[in-house]
Protein backbone atom coordinates (compact mmCIF):
# COMPACT_ATOMS: atom_id res chain seq x y z
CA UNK A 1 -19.61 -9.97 14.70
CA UNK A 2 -20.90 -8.97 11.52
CA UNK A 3 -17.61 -6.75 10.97
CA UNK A 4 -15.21 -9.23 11.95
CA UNK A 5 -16.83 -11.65 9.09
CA UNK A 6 -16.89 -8.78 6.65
CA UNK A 7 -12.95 -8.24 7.29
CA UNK A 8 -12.41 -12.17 6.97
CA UNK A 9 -14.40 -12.19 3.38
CA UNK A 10 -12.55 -9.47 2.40
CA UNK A 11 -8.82 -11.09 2.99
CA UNK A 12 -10.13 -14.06 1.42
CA UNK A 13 -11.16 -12.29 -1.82
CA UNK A 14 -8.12 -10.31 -2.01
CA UNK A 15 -5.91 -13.60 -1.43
CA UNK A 16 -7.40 -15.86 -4.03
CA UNK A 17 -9.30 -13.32 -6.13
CA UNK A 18 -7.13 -10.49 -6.96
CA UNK A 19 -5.49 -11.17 -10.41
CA UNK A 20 -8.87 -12.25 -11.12
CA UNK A 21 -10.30 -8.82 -10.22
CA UNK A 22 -7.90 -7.05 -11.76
CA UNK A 23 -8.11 -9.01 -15.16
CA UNK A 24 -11.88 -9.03 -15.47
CA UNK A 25 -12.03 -5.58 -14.25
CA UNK A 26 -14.25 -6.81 -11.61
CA UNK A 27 -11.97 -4.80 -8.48
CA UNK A 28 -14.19 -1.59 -8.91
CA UNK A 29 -17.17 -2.99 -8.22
CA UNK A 30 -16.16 -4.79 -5.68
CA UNK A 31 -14.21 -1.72 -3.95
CA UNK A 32 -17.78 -0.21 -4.23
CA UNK A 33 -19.00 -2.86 -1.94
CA UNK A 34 -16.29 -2.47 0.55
CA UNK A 35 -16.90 1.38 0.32
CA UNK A 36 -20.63 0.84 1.34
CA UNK A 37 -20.54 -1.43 4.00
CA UNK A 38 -17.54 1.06 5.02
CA UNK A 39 -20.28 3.68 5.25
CA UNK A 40 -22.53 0.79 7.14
CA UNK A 41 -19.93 0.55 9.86
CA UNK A 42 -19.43 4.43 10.04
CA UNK A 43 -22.68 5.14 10.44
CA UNK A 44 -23.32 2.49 13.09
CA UNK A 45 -19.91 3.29 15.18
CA UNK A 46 -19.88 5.22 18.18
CA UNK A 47 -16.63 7.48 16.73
CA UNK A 48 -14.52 8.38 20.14
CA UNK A 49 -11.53 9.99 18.11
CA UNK A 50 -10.55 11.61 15.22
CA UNK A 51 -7.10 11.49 13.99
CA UNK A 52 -5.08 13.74 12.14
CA UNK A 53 -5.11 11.36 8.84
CA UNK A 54 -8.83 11.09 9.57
CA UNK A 55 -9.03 14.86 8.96
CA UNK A 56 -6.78 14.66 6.12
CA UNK A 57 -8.92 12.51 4.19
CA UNK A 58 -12.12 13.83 5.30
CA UNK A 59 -11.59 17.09 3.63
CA UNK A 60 -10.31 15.29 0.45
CA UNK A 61 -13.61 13.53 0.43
CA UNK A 62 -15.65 16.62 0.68
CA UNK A 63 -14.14 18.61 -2.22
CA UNK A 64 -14.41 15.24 -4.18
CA UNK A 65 -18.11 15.07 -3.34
CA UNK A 66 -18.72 18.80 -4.96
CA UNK A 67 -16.45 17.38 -7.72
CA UNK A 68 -18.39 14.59 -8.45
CA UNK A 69 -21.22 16.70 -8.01
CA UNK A 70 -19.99 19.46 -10.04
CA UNK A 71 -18.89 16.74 -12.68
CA UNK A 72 -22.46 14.91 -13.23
CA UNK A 73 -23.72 18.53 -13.95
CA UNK A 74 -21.84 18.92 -16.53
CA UNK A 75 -22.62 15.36 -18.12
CA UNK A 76 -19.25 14.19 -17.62
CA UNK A 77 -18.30 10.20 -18.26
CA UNK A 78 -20.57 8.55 -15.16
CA UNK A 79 -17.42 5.59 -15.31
CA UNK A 80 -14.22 7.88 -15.36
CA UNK A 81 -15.96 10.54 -12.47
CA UNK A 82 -16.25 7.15 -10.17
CA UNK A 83 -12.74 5.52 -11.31
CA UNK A 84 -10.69 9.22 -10.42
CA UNK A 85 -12.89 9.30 -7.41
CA UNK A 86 -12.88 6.16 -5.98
CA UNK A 87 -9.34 6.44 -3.76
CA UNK A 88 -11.17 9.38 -1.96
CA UNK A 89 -14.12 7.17 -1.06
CA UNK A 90 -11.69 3.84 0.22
CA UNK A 91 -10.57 4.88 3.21
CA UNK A 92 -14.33 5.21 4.46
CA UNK A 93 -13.88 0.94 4.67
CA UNK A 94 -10.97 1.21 7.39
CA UNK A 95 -13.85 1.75 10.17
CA UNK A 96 -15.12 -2.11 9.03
CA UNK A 97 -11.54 -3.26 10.66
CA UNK A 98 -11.23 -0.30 13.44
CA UNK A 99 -14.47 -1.75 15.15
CA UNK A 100 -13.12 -5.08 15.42
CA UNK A 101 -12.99 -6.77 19.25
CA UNK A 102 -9.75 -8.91 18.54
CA UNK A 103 -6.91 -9.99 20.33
CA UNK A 104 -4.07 -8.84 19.07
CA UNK A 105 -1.43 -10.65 19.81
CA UNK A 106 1.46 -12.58 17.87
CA UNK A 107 0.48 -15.83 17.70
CA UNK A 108 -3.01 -14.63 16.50
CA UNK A 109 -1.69 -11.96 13.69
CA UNK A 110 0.51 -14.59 12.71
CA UNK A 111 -2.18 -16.83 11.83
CA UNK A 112 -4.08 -14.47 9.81
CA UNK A 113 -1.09 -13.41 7.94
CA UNK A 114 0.12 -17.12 7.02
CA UNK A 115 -3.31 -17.63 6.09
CA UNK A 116 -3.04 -15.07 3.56
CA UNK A 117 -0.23 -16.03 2.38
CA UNK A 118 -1.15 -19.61 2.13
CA UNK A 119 -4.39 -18.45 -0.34
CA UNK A 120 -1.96 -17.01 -2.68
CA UNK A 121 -0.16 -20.39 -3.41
CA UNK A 122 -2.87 -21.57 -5.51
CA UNK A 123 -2.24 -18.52 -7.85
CA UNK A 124 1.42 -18.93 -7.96
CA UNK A 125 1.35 -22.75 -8.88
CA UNK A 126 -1.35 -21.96 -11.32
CA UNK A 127 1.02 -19.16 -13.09
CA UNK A 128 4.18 -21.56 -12.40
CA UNK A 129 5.74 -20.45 -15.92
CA UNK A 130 5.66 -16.53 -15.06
CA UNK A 131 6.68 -17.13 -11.38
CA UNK A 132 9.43 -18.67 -12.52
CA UNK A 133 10.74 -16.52 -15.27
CA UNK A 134 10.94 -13.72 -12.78
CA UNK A 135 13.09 -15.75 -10.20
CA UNK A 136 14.99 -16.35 -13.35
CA UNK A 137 15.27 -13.73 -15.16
CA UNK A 138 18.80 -13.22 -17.01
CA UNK A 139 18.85 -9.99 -18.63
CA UNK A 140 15.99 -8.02 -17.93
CA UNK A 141 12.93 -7.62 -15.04
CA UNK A 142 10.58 -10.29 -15.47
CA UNK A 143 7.26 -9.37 -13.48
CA UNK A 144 4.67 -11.35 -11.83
CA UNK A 145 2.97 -10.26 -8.85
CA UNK A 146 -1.21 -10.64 -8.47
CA UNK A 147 -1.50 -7.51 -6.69
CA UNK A 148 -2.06 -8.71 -3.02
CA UNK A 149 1.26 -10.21 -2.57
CA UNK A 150 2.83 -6.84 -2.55
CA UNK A 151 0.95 -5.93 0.39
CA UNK A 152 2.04 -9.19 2.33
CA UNK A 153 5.65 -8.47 1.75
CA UNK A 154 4.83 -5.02 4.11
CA UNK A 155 2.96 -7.31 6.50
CA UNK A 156 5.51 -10.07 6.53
CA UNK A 157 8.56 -8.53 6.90
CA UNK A 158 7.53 -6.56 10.33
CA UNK A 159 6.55 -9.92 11.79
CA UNK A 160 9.90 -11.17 11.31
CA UNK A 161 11.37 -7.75 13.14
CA UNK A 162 8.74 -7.75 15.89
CA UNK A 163 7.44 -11.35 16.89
CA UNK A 164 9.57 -12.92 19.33
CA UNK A 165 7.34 -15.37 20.75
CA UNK A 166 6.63 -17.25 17.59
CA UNK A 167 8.49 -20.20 16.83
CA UNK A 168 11.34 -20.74 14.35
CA UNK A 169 9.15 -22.66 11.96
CA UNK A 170 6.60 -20.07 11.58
CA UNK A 171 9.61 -17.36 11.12
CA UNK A 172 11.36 -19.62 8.63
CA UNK A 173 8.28 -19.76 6.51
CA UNK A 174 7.28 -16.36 6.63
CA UNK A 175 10.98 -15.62 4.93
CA UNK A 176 10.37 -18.46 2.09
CA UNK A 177 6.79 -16.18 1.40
CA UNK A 178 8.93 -12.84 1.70
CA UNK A 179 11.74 -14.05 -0.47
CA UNK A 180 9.03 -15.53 -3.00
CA UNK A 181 7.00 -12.36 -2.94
CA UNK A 182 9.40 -9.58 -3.05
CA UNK A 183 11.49 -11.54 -6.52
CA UNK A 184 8.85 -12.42 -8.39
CA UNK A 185 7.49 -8.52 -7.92
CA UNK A 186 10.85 -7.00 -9.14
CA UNK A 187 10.04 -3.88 -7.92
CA UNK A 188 12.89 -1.19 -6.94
CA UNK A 189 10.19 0.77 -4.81
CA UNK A 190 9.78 -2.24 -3.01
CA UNK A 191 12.91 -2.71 -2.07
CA UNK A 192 13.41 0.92 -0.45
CA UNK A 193 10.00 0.37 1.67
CA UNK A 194 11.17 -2.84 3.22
CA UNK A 195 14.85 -0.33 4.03
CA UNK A 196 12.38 1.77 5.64
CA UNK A 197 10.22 -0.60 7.40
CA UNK A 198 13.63 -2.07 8.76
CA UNK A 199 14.81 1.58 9.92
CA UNK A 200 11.76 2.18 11.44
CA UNK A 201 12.23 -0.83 13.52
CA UNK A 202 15.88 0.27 14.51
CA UNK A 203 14.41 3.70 15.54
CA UNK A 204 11.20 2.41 17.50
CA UNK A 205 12.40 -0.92 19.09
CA UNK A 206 13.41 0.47 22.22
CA UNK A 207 13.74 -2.95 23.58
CA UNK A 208 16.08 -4.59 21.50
CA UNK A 209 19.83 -4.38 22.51
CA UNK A 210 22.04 -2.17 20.38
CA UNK A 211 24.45 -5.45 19.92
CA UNK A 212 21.31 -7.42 18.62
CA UNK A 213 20.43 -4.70 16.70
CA UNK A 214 24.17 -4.69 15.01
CA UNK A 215 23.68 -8.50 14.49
CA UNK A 216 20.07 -8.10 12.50
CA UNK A 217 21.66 -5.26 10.53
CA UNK A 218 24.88 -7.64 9.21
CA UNK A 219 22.39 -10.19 8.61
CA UNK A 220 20.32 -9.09 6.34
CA UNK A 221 22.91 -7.41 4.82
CA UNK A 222 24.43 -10.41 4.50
CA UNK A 223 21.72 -11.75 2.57
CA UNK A 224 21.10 -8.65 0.65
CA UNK A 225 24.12 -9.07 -1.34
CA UNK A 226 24.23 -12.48 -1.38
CA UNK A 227 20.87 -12.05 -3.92
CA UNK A 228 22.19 -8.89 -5.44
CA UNK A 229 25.43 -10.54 -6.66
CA UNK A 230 24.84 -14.07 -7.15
CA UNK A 231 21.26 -14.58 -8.54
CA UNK A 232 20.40 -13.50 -12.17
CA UNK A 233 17.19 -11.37 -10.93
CA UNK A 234 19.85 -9.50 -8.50
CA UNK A 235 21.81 -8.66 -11.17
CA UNK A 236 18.84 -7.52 -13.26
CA UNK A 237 17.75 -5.25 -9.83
CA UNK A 238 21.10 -3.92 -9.39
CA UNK A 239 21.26 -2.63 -13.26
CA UNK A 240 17.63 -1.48 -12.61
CA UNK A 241 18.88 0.61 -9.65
CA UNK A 242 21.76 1.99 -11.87
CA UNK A 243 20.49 2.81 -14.30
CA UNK A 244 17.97 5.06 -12.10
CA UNK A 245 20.50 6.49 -10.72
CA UNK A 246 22.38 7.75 -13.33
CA UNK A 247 19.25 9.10 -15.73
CA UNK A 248 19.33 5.89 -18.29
CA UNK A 249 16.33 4.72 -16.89
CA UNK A 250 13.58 5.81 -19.12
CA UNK A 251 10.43 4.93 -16.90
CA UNK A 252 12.21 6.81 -14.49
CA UNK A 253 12.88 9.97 -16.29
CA UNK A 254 9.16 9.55 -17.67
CA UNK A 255 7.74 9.82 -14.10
CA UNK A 256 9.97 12.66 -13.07
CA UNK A 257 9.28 14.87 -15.76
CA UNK A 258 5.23 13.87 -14.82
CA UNK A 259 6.13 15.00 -11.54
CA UNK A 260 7.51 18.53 -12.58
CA UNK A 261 4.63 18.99 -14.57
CA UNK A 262 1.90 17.92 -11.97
CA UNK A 263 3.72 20.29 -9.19
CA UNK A 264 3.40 22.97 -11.84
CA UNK A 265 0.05 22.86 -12.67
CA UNK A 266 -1.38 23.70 -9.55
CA UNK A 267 0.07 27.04 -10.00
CA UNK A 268 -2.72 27.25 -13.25
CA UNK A 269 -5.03 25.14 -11.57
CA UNK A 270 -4.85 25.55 -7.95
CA UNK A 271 -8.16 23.74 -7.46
CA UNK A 272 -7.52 20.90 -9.74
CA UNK A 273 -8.81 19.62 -12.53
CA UNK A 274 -11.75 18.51 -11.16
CA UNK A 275 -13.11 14.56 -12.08
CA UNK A 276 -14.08 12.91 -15.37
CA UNK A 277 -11.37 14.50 -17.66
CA UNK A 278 -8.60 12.52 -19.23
CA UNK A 279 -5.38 13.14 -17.68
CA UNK A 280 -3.54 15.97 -19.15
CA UNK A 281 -0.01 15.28 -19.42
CA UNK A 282 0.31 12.18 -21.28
CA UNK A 283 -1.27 9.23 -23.13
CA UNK A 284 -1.43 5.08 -23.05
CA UNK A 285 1.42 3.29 -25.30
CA UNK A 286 -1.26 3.28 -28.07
CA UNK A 287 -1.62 6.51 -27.63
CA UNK A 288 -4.90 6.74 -26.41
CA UNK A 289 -6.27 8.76 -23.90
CA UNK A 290 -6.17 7.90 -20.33
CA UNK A 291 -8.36 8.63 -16.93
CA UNK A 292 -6.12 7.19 -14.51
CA UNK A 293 -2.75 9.14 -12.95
CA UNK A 294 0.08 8.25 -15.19
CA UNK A 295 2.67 10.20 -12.87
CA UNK A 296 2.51 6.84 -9.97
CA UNK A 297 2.60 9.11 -7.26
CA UNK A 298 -0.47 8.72 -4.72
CA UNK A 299 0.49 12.14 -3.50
CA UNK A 300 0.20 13.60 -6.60
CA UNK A 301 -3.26 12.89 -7.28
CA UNK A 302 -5.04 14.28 -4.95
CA UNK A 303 -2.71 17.54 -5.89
CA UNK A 304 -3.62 17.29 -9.43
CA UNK A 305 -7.76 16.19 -9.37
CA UNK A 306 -8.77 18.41 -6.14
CA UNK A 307 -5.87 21.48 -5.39
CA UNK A 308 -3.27 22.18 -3.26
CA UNK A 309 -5.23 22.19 -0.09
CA UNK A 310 -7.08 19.21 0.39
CA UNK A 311 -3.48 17.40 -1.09
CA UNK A 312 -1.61 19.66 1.16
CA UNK A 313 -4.26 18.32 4.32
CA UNK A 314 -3.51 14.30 2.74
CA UNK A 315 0.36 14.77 2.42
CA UNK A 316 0.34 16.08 5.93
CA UNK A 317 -1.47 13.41 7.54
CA UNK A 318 0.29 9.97 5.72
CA UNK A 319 3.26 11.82 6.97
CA UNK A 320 2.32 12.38 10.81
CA UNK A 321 1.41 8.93 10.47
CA UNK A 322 4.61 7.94 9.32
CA UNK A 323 7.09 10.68 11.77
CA UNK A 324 4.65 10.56 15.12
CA UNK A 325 6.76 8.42 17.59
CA UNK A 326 4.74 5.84 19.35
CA UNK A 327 5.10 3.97 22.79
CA UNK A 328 3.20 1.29 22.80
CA UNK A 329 2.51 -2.68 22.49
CA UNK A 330 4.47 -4.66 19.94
CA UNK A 331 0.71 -5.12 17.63
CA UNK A 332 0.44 -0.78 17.68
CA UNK A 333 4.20 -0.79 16.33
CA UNK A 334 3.64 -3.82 13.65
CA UNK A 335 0.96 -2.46 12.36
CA UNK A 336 2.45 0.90 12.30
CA UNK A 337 5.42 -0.27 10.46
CA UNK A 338 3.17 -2.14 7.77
CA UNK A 339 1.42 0.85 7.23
CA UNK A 340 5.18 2.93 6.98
CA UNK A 341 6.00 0.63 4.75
CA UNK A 342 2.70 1.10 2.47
CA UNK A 343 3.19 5.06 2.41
CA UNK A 344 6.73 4.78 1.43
CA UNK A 345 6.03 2.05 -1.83
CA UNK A 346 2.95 4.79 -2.66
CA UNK A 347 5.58 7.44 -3.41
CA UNK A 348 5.97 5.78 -6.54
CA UNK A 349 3.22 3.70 -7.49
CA UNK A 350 -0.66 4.23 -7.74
CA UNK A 351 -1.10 2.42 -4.54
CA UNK A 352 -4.44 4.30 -3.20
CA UNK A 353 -5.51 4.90 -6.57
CA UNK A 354 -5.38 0.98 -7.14
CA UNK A 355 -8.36 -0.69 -5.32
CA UNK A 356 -7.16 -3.59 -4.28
CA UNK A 357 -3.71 -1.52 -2.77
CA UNK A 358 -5.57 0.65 -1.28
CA UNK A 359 -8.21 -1.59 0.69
CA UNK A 360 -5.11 -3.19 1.54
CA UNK A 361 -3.51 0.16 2.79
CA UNK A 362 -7.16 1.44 5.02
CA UNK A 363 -7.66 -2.24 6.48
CA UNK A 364 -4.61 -2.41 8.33
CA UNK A 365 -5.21 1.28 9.15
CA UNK A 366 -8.41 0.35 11.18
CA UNK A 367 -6.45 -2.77 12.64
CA UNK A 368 -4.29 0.01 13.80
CA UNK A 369 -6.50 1.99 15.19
CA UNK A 370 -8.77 -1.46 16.75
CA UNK A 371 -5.13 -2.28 18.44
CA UNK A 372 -4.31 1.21 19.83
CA UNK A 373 -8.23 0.67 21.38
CA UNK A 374 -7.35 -2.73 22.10
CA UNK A 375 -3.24 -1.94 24.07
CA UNK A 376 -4.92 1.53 25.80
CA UNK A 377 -2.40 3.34 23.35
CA UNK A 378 -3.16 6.78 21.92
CA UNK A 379 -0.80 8.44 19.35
CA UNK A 380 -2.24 11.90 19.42
């Protein structure tokens, strides 16, 4: 009981509070919280299986521990060795949501998921001016997003693929949210997550009809260039994507050339560079030193703070948890999918580095887990 309420104070925080957290600097801390009782719930869990991602992260945590051990030694900064260390220590709060004795079934997910979304509303009438720039936006990418809301658009969107027992209504507003979500946000990864999401369901719906499936394809294909051609902030995401693709886009050529480097460097430091160290390869706009991952690649950072192995280990297991087919109950393949989705958008953004992305990210992966317990399902 005391989990369940935990999980519910936590999706209200991150609904209403986020921007908040984020602007007051408040969301370490408060992942700090989440990684304790995460312990709490550990600790006091019978554990019945370990999977491969489990392992994964397990060993990352481990070498971070002697890094963080290893740092404080050395009288490194107490507030950059717990910022660079933090992602390692999240996914310890996924075993707050994988105890959880819940139905899972459509009508119920659906509920907590337009709750959610209904907490953000307050934000996004609050901010009315920026929300509407970005929907407007003429001639360049207008941004407002309050950190949350990119995780609903990967729990949305698999509701609308999945859920066939809800009614119209219900689907009709979860597309308003999606629409609202994924414009204002303006981002291109975005975009290519929800593409993957979508194939995922094509590939794993064994259900559906290939003739429906056809349909659902033209359809939101349909509306896909519908937005693309005749809305300003299409036009601004189509010249985005152009320009990416043919090397003009300078935050894009920035983050490759980070990537080079950081695949590189292991070769001179195949053990990392350890925690509580600026980051080596570039600085803020003001030129200033930075202690966060400026190459936006979750992959990369384990890679670059702890080695090749334990990274090699984490790489392995987000991807068996992406490739391993599943056969299952319609709640095991949502939350899959949302999860898919969440891997895919962390290829190029700080999304387990980011605490609020990455509670996001180890919540639903203990909902996954609490439904495979739930449908009899095992993945392994």
């Amino acid at each position: 009981m005391l989990l369940k309420y935990t999980l519910s104070l936590v999706l209200v925080v991150l609904s209403i509070c986020s921007l908040i957290l984020e602007s007051t600097g408040m969301q370490y801390p408060f992942a700090i919280g989440i990684v304790l009782l995460g312990f709490v719930a550990f600790f006091g869990t019978k554990i019945n299986d370990i999977y491969f991602i489990d392992l994964g992260w397990m060993i990352c945590l481990v070498v971070c521990f002697f890094y963080v051990l290893e740092s404080t030694v050395n009288e490194k900064p107490l507030k950059y060795i717990g910022w660079q260390g933090l992602m390692f220590f999240i996914p310890i709060s996924q075993y707050i949501a994988s105890n959880l004795k819940y139905s899972f079934t459509e009508a119920a997910v659906s509920r907590i998921v337009l709750y959610c979304c209904l907490m953000k509303l307050p934000v996004f009438i609050i901010y009315y001016e920026e929300v509407v720039s970005s929907i407007l936006a003429q001639s360049e990418r207008v941004r407002f997003h309050d950190f949350f809301s990119i995780s609903l658009v990967f729990i949305i969107f698999p509701i609308l693929l999945y859920f066939k027992s809800i009614e119209v209504k219900y689907k009709v507003v979860f597309s308003a949210f999606l629409a609202l979500f994924v414009i204002t946000a303006a981002h291109r990864s975005a975009f290519l997550a929800l593409a993957v999401q979508f194939g995922f369901w094509l590939l794993y719906s064994s259900d559906v009809s290939r003739p429906f499936k056809f349909r659902v394809v033209m359809g939101f294909f349909s509306i896909a260039v519908l937005y693309l051609l005749f809305t300003s902030s299409g036009q601004v995401m189509i010249d985005l994507f152009s320009a990416s693709l043919s090397g003009g886009d300078g935050n894009t050529n920035a983050r490759l050339g980070l990537y080079y480097l950081v695949l590189n460097d292991w070769f001179e430091f195949p053990f990392g560079h350890g925690l509580g160290e600026a980051y080596a390869y570039g600085e803020s706009t003001m030129g200033d030193k930075v202690y966060y991952a400026l190459h936006h690649n979750s992959y990369l950072t384990p890679l670059y703070y702890l080695g090749i192995f334990p990274a090699m280990f984490f790489v392995a297991s987000m991807f068996w948890l992406m490739v391993k087919p599943i056969k299952g109950a319609v709640s095991t393949l949502y939350f899959r999918s949302v999860i898919t989705g969440m891997c895919v958008f962390a290829v190029l953004n700080l999304w387990f580095e980011h605490p609020i992305y990455a509670l996001s990210f180890w919540l639903v992966f203990g909902l996954l887990k609490a439904s495979m317990k739930s449908d009899l399902v095992n993945i392994k």
